[in-house]
N, C-alpha and C. Protein backbone atom coordinates (compact mmCIF):
# COMPACT_ATOMS: atom_id res chain seq x y z
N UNK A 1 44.86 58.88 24.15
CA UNK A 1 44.48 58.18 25.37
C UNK A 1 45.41 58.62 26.49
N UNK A 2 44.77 58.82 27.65
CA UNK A 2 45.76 59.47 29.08
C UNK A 2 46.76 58.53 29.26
N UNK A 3 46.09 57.15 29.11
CA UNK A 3 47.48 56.31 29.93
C UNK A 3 47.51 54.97 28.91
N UNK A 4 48.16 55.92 27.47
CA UNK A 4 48.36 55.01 26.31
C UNK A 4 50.17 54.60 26.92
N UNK A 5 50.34 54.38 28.30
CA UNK A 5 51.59 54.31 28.63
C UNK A 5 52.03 53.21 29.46
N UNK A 6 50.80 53.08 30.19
CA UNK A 6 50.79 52.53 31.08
C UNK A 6 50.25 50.86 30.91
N UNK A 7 50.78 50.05 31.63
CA UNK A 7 50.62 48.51 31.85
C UNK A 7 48.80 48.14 32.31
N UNK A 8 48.18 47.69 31.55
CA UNK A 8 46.92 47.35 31.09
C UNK A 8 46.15 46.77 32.60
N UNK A 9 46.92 45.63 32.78
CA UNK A 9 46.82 45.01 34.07
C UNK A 9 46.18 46.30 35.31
N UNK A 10 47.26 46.86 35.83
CA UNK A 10 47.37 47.60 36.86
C UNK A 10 46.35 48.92 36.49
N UNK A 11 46.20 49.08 35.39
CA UNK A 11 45.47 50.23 35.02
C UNK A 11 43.46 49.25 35.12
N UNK A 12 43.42 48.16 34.41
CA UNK A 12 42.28 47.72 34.43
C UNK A 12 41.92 47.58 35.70
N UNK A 13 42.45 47.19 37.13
CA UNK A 13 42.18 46.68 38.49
C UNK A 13 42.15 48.18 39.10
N UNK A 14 42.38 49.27 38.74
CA UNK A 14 42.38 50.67 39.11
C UNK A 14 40.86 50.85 38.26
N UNK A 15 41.16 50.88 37.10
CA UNK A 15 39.27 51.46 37.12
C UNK A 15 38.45 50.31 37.49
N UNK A 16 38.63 48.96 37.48
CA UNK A 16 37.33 48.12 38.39
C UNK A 16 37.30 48.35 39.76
N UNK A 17 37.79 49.27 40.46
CA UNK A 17 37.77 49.68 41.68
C UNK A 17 37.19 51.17 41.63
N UNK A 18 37.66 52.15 40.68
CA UNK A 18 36.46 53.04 40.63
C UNK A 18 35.11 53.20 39.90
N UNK A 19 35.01 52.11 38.95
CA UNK A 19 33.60 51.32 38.17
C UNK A 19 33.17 50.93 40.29
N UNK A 20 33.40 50.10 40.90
CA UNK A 20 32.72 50.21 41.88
C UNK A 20 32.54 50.75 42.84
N UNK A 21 33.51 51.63 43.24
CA UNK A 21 33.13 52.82 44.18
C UNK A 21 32.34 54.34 43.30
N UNK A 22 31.38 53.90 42.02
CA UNK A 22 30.61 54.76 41.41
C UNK A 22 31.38 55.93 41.08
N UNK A 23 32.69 56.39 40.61
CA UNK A 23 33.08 57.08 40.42
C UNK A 23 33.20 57.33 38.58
N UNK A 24 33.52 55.89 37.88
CA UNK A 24 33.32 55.82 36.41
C UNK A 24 32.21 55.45 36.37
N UNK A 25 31.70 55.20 35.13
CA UNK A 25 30.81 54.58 34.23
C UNK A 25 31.77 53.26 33.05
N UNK A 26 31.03 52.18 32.98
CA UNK A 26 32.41 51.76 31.95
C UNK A 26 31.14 51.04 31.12
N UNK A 27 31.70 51.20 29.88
CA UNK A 27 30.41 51.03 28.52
C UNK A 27 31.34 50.06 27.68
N UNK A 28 31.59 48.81 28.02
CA UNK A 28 31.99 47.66 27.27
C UNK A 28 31.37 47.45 25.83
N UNK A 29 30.32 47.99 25.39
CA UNK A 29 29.47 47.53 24.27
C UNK A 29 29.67 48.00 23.18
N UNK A 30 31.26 47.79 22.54
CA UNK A 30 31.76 48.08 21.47
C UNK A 30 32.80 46.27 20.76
N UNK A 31 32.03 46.99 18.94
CA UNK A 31 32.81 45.50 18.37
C UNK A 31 34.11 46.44 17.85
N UNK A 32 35.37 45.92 17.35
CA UNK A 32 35.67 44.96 18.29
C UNK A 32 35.78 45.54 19.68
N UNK A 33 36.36 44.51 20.92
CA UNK A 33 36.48 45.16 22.41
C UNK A 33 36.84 46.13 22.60
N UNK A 34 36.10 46.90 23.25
CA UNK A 34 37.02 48.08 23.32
C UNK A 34 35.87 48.81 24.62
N UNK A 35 36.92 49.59 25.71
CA UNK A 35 36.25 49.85 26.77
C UNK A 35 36.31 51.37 27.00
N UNK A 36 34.95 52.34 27.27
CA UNK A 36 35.20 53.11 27.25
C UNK A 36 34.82 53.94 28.56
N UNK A 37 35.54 54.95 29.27
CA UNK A 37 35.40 55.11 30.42
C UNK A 37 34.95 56.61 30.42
N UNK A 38 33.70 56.80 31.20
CA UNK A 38 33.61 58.32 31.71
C UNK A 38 33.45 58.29 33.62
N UNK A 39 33.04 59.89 33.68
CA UNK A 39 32.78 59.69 35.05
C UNK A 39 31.03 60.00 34.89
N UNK A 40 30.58 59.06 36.17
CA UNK A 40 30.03 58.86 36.65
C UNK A 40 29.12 60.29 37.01
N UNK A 41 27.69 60.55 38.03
CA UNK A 41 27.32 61.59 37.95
C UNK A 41 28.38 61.68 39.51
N UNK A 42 28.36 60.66 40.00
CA UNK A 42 29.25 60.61 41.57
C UNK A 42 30.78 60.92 41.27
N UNK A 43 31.00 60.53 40.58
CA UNK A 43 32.38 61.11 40.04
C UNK A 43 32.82 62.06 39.46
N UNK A 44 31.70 62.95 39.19
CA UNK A 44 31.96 64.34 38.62
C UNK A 44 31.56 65.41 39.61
N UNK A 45 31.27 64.86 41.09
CA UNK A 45 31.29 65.83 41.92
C UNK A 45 32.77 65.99 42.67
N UNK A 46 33.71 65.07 41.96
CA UNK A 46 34.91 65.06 42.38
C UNK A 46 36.00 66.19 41.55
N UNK A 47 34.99 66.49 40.27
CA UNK A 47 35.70 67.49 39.58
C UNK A 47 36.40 68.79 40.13
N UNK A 48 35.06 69.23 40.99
CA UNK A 48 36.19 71.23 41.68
C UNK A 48 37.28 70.67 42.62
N UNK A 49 37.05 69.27 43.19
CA UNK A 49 38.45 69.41 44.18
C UNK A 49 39.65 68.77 43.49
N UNK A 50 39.30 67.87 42.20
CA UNK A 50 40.66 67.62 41.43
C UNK A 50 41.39 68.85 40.89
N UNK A 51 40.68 70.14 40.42
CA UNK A 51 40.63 71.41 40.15
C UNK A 51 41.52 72.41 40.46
N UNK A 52 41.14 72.03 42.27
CA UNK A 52 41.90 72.97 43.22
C UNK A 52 43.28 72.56 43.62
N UNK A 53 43.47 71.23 42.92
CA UNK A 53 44.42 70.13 43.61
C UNK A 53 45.52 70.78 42.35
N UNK A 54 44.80 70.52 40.74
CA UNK A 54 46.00 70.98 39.54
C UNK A 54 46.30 72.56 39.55
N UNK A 55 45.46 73.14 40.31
CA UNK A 55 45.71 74.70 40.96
C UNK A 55 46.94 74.84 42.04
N UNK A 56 46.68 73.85 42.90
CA UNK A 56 47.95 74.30 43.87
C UNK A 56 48.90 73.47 43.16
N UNK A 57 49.44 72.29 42.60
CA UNK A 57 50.11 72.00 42.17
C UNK A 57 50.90 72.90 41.04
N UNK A 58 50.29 73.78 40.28
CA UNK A 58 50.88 74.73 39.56
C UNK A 58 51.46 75.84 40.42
N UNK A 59 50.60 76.32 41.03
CA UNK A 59 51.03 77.36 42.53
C UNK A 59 52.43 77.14 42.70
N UNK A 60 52.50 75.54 43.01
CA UNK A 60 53.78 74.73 44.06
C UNK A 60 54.73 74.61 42.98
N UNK A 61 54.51 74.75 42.05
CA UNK A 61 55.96 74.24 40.96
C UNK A 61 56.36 75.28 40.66
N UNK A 62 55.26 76.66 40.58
CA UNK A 62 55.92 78.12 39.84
C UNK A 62 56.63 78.27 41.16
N UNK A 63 56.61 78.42 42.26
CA UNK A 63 57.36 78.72 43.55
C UNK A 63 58.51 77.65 43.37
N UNK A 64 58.24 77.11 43.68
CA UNK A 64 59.69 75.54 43.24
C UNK A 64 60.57 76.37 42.56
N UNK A 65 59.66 76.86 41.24
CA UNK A 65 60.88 77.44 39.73
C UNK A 65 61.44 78.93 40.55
N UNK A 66 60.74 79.78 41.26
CA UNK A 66 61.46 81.03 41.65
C UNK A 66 62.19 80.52 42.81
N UNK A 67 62.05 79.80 43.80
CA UNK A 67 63.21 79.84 44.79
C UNK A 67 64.32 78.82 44.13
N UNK A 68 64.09 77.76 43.20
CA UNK A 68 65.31 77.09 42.40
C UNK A 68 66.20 77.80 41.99
């Protein structure tokens, strides 16, 4: 799990905010509880620019590591 780390609370009020800005899908209909999250078809047009984002972020850290 991505955020088997993180505080439940703050993580649940983060996806009921993208469950309503149509970005997840959330499929409650498991025994016992258990919630499972994808994206959305609206939320997977967000995929090439998260993309370009873990692209320059790699860009920005290999430069970080040569001028360090």
């Amino acid at each position: 799990m991505l955020y088997s780390y993180c505080n439940h609370g703050p993580l649940r009020r983060q996806s009921f905010f993208l469950e309503k800005s149509n970005l997840f899908s959330i499929d409650p209909a498991q025994v016992p509880p258990k919630v499972e999250y994808s994206l959305s078809e609206h939320g997977k047009t967000f995929i090439p620019i998260s993309e370009k984002m873990a692209q320059w972020g790699l860009t920005h850290q290999e430069r970080e590591q040569q001028e360090g």
